[in-house]
N, C-alpha and C. Protein backbone atom coordinates (compact mmCIF):
# COMPACT_ATOMS: atom_id res chain seq x y z
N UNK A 1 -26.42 -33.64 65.49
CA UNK A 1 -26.51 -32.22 65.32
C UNK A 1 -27.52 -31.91 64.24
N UNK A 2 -28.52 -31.35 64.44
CA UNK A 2 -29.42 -30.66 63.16
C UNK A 2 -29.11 -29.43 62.80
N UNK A 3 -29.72 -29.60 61.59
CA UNK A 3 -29.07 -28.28 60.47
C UNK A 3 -29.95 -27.09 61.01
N UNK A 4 -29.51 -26.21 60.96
CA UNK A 4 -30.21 -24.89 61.26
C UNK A 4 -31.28 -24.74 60.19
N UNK A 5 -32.60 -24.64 60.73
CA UNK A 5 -33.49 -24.32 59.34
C UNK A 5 -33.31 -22.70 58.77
N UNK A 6 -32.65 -21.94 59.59
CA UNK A 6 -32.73 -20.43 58.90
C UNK A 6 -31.71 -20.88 57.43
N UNK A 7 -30.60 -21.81 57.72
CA UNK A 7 -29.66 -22.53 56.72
C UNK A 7 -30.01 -23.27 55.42
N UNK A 8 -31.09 -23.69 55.68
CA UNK A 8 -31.64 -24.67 54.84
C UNK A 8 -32.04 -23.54 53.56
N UNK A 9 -32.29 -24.84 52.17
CA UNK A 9 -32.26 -23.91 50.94
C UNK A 9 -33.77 -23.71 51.21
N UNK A 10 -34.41 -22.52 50.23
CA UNK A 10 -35.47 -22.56 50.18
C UNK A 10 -35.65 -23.92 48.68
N UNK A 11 -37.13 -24.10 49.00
CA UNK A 11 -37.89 -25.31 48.57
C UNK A 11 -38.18 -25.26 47.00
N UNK A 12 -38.07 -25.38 46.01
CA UNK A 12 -38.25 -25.32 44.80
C UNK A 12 -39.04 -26.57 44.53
N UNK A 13 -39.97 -26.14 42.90
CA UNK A 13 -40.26 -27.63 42.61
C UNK A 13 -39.05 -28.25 42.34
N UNK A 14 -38.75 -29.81 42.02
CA UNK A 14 -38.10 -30.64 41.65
C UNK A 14 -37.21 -30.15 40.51
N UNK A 15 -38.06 -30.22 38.93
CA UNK A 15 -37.28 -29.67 38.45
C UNK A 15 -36.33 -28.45 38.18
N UNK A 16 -36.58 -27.24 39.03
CA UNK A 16 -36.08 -26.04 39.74
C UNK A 16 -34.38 -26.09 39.87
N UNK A 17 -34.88 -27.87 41.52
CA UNK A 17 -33.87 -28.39 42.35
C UNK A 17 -32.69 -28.62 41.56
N UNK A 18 -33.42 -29.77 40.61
CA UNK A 18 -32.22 -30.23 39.36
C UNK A 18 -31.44 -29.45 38.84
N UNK A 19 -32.14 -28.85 38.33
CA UNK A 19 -31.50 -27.94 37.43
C UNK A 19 -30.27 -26.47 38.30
N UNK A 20 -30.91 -26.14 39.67
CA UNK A 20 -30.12 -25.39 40.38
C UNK A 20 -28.55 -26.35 40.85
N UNK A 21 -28.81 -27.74 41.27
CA UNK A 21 -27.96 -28.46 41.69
C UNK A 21 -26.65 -28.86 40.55
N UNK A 22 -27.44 -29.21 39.15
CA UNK A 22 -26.33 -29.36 38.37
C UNK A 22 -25.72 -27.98 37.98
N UNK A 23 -26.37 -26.67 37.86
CA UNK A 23 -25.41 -25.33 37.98
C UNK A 23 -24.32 -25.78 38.86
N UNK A 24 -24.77 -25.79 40.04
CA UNK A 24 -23.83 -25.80 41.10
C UNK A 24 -22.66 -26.95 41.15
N UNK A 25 -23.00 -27.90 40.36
CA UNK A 25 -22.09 -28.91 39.65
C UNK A 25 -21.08 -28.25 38.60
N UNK A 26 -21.50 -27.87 37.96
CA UNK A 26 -21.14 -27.17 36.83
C UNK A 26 -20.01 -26.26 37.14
N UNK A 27 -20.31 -25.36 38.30
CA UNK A 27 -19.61 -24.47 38.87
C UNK A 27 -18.45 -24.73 39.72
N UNK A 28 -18.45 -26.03 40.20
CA UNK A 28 -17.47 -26.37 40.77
C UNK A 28 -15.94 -27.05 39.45
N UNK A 29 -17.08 -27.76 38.68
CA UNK A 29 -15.96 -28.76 37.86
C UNK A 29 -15.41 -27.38 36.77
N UNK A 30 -16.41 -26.38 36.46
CA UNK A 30 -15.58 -25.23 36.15
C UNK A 30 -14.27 -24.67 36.60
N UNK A 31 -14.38 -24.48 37.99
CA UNK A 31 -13.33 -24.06 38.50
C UNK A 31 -12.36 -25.01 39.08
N UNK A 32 -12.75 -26.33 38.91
CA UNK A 32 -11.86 -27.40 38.89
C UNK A 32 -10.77 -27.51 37.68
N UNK A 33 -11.36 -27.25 36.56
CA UNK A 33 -10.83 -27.21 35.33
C UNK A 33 -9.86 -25.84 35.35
N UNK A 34 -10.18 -24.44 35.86
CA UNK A 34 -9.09 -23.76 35.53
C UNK A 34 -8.48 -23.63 36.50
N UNK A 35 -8.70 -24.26 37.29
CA UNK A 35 -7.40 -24.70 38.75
C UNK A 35 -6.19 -25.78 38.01
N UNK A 36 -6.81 -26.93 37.38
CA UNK A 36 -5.87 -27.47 36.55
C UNK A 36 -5.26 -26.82 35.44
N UNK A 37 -5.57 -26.43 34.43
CA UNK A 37 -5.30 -25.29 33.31
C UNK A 37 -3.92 -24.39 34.13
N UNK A 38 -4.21 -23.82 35.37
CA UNK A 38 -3.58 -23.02 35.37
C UNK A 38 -2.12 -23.96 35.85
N UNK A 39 -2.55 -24.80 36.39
CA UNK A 39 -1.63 -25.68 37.17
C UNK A 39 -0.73 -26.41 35.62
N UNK A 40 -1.21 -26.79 35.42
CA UNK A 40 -0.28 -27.90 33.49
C UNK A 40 0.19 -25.93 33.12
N UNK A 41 -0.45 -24.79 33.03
CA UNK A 41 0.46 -23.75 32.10
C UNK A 41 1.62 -23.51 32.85
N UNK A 42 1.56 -23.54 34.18
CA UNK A 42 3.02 -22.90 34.90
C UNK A 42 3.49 -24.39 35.31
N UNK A 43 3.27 -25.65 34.69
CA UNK A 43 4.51 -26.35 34.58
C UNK A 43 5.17 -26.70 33.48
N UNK A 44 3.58 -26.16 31.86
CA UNK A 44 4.10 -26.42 30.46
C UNK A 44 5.23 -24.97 30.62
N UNK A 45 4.84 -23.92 30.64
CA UNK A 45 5.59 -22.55 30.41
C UNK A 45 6.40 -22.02 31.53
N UNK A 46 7.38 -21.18 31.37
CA UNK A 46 7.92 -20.16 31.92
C UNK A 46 7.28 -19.44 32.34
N UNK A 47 7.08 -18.69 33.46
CA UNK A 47 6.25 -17.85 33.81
C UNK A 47 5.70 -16.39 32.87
N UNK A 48 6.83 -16.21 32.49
CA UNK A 48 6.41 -14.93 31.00
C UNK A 48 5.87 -15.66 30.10
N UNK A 49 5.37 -16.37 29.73
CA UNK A 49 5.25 -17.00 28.71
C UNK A 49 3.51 -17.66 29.19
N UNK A 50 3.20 -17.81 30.05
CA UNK A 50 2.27 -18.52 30.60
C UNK A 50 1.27 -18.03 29.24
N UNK A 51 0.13 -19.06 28.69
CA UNK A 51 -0.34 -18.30 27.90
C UNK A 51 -2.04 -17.45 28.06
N UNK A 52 -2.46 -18.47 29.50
CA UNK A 52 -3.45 -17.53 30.25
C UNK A 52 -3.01 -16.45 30.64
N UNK A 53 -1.72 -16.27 31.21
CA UNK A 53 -1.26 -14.53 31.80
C UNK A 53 -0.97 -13.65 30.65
N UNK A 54 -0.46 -14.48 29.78
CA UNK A 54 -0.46 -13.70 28.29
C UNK A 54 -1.56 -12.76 27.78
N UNK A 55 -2.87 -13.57 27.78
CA UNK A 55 -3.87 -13.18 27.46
C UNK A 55 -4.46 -11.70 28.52
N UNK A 56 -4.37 -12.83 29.60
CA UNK A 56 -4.98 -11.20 30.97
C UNK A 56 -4.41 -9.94 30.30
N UNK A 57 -2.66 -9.71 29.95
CA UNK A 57 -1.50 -9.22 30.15
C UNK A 57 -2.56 -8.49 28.77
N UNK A 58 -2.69 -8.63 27.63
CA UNK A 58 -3.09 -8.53 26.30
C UNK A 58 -4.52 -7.60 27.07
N UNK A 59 -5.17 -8.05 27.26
CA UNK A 59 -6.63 -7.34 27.54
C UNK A 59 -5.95 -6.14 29.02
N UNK A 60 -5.40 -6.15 29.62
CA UNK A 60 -4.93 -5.00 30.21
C UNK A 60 -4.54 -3.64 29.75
N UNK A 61 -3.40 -4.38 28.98
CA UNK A 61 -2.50 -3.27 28.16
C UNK A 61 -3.69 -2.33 27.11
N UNK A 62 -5.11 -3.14 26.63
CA UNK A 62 -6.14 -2.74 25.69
C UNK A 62 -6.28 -1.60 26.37
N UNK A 63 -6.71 -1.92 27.50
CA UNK A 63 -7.61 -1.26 28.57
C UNK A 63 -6.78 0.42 28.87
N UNK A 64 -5.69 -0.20 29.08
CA UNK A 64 -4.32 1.16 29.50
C UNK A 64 -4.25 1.72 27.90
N UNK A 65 -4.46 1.18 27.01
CA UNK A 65 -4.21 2.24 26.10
C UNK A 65 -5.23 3.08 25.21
N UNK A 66 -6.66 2.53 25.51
CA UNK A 66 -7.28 3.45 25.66
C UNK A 66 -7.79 4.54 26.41
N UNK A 67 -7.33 4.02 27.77
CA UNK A 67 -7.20 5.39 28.53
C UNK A 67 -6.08 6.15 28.24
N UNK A 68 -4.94 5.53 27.46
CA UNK A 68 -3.84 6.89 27.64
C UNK A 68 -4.02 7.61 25.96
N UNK A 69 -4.80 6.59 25.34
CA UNK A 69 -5.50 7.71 24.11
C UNK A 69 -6.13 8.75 24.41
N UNK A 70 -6.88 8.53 25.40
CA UNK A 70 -8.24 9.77 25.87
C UNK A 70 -7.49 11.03 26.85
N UNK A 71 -6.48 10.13 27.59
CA UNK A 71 -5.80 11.34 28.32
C UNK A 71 -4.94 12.27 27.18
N UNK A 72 -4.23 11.20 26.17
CA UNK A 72 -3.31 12.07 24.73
C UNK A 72 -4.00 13.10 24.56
N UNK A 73 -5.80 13.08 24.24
CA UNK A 73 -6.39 13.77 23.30
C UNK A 73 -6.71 14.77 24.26
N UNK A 74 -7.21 14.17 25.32
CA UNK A 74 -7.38 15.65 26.43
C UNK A 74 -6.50 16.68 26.34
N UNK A 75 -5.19 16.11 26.78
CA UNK A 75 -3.96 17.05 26.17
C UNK A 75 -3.87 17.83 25.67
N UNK A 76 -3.79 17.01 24.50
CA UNK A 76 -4.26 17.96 22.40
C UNK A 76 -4.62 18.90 22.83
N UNK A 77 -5.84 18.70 23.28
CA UNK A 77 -7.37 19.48 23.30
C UNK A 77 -6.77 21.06 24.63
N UNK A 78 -6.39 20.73 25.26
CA UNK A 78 -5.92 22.10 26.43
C UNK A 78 -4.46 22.40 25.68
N UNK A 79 -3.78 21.60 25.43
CA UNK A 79 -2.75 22.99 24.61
C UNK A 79 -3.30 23.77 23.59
N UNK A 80 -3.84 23.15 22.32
CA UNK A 80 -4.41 23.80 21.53
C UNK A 80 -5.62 25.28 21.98
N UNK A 81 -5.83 24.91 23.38
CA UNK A 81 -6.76 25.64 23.77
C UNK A 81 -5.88 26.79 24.53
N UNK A 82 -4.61 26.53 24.67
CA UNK A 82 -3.77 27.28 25.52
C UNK A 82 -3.20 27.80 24.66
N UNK A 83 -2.72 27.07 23.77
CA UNK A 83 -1.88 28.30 22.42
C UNK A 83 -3.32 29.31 21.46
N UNK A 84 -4.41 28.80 21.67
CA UNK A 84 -5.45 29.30 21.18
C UNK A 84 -5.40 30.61 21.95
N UNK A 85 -5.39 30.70 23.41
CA UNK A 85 -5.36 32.06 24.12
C UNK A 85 -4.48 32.80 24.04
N UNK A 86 -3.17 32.26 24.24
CA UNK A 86 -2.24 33.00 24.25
C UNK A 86 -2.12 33.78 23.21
N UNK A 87 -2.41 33.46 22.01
CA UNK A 87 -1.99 33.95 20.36
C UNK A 87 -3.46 35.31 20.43
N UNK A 88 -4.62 35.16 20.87
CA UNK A 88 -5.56 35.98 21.07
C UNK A 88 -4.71 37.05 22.06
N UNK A 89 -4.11 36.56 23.26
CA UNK A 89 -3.78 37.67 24.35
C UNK A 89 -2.26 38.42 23.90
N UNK A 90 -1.38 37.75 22.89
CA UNK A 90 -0.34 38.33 22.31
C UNK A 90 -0.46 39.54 21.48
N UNK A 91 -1.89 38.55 20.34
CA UNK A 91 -2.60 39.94 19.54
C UNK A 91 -2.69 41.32 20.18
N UNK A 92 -3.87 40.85 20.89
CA UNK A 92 -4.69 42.18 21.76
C UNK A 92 -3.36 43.22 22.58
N UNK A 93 -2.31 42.41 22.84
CA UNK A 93 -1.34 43.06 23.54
C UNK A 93 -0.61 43.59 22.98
N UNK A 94 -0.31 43.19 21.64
CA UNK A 94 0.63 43.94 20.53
C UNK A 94 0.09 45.16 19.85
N UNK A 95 -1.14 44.87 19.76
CA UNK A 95 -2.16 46.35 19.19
C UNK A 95 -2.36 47.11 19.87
N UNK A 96 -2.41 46.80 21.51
CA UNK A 96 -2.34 47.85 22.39
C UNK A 96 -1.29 48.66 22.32
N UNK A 97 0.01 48.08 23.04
CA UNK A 97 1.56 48.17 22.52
C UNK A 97 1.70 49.05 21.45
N UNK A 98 1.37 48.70 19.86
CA UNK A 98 1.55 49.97 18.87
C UNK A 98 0.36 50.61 18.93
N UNK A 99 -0.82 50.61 19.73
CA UNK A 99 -1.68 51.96 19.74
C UNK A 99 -1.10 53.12 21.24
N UNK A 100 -0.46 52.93 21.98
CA UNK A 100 0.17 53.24 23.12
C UNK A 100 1.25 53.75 22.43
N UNK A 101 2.31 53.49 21.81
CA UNK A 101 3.91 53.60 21.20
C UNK A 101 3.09 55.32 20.36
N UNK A 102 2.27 55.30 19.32
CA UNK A 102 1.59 55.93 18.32
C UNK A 102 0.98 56.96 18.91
N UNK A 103 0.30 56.92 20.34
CA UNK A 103 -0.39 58.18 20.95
C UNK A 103 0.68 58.86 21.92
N UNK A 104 1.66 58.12 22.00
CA UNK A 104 2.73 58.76 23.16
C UNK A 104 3.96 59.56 22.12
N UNK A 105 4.01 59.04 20.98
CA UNK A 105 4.63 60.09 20.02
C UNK A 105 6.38 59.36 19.92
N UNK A 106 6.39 57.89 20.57
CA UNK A 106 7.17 57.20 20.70
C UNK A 106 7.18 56.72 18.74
N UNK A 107 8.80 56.08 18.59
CA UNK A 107 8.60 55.41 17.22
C UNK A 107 7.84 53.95 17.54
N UNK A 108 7.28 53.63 16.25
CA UNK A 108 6.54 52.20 16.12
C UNK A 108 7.55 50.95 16.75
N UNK A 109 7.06 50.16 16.75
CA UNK A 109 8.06 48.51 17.10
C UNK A 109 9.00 48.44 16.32
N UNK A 110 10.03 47.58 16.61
CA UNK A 110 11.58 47.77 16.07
C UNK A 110 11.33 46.75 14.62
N UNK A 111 11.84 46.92 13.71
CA UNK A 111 12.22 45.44 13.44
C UNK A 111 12.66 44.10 13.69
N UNK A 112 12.83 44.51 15.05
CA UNK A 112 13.54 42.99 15.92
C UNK A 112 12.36 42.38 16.71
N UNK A 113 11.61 43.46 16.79
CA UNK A 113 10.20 42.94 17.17
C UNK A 113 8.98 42.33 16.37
N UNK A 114 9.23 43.12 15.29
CA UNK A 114 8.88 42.54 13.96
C UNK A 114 9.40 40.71 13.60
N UNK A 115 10.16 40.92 13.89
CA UNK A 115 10.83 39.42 13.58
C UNK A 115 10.55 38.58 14.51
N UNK A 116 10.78 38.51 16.08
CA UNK A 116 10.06 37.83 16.87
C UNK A 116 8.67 37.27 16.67
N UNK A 117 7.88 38.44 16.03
CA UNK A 117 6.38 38.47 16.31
C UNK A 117 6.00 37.68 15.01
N UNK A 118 7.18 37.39 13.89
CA UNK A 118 6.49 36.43 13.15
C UNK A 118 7.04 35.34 12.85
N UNK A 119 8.43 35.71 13.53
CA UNK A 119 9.04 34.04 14.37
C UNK A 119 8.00 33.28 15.39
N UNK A 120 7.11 33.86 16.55
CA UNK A 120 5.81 33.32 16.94
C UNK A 120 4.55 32.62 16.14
N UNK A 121 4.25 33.57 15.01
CA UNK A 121 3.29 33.21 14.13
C UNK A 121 3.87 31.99 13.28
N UNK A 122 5.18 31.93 13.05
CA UNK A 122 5.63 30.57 12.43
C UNK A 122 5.67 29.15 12.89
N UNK A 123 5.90 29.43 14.60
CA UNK A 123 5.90 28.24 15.37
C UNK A 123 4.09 28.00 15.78
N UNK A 124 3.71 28.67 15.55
CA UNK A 124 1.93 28.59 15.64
C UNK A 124 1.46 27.47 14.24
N UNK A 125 1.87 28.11 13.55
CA UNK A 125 1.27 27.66 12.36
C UNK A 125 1.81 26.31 12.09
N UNK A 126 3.34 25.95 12.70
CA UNK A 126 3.95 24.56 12.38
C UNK A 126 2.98 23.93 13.02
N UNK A 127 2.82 24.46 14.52
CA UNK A 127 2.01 23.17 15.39
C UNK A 127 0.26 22.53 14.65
N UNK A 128 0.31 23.79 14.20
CA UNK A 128 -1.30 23.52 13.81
C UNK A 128 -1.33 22.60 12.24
N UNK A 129 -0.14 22.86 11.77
CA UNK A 129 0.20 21.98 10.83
C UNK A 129 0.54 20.51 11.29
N UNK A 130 0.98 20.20 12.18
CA UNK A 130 1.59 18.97 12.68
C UNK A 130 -0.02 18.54 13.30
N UNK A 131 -0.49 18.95 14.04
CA UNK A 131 -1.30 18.49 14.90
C UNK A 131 -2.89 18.32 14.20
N UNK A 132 -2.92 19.16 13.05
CA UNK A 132 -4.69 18.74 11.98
C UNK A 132 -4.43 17.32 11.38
N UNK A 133 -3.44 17.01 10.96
CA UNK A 133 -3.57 15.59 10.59
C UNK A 133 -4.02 15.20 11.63
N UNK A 134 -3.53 14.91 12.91
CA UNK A 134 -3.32 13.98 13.76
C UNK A 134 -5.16 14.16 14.50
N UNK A 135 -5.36 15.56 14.52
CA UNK A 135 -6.99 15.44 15.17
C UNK A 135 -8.27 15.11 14.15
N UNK A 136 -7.76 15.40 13.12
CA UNK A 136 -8.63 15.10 11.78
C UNK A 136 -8.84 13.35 11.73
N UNK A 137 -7.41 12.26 12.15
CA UNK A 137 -7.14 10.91 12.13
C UNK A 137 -8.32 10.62 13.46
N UNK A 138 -8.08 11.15 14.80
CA UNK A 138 -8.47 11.17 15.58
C UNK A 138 -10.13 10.97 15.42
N UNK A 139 -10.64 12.14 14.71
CA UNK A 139 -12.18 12.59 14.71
C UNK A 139 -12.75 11.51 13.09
N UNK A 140 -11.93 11.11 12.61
CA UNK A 140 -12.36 10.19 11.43
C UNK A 140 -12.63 8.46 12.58
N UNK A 141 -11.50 8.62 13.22
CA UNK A 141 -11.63 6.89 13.97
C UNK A 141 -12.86 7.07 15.06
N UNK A 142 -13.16 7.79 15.19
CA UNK A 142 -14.64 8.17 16.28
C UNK A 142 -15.51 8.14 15.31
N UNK A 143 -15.59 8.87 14.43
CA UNK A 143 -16.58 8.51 13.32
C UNK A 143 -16.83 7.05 12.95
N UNK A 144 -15.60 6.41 12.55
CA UNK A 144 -15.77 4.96 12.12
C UNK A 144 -16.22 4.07 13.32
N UNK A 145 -15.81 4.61 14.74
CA UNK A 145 -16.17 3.68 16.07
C UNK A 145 -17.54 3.61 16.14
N UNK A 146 -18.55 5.25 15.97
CA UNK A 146 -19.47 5.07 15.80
C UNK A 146 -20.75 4.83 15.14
N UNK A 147 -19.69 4.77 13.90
CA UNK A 147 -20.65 4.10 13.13
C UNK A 147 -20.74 2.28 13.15
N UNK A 148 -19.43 2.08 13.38
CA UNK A 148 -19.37 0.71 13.79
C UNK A 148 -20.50 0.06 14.66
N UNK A 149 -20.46 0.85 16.04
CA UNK A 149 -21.27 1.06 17.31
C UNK A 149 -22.75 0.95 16.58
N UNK A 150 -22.98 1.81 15.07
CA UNK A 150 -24.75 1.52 15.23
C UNK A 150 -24.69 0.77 14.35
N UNK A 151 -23.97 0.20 13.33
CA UNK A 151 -24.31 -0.97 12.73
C UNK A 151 -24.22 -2.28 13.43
N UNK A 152 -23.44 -2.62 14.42
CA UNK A 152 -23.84 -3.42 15.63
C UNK A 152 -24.91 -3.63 16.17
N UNK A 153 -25.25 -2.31 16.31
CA UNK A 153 -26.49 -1.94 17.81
C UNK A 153 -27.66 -2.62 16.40
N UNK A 154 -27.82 -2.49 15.36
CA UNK A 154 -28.53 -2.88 14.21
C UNK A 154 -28.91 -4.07 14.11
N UNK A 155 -27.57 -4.65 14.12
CA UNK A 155 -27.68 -5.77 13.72
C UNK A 155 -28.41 -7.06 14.71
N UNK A 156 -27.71 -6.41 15.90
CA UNK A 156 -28.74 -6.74 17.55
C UNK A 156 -30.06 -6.81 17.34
């Protein structure tokens, strides 16, 4: 039976050949080696314990928790933007409210409304208290990432 020439490698010089052939050496006893590796870990270890799956398991979880940082901050970022409106559309609605109450010859807002309206302004102000540390921590570790990022890119 002859080999199909469309099959055949193309022709390199010699040393090309060598050097392509021992890759291809290389590549096999590579994956010879973590065919064994994997074979001695799941008969040294328990399967939880394996310490190649350990590792995968380790660089995954990296991976998942910087995406569920970026989704956290997205978050942040639309409530703050949602209590940002609302507190604008409460305003505008309350000044309407006592400019409406004032031209209709009605009395002003109760005191019970009074109290609501700065029972609101209190739970505003906690969140924004709770949550500037946490975006200030946020916008300092981006700072340090990127500065990290160009003293790297520098040092390259």
């Amino acid at each position: 039976m002859a080999a199909d020439p469309s099959r055949r490698r193309p022709e390199y010089h010699p040393a090309v050949n060598d050097v392509l052939l021992t890759l291809t050496n290389a590549r096999g006893t590579l994956a010879d080696v973590q065919r064994r590796l994997d074979l001695e870990f799941r008969a040294a270890y328990p399967d939880h314990a394996n310490p190649a799956k350990l590792v995968a398991r380790v660089k995954r979880l990296e991976e998942e928790a910087a995406a569920l940082k970026e989704m956290c901050r997205d978050l942040l970022t639309q409530k703050q933007e949602l209590i940002d409106q609302i507190r604008v559309s409460l305003m505008a609605q309350r000044g309407m409210t006592q400019r409406l109450l004032a031209a209709s010859g009605l009395p002003p807002l109760s005191d019970a409304d009074e109290t609501v309206h700065n029972s609101l302004n209190e739970v505003i102000q906690d969140w924004t208290a709770q949550v500037s540390p946490i975006t200030r921590e946020i916008e300092d570790l981006d700072k340090k990432k990127n500065a990290n990022q160009m003293l790297f890119s520098a040092i390259i």
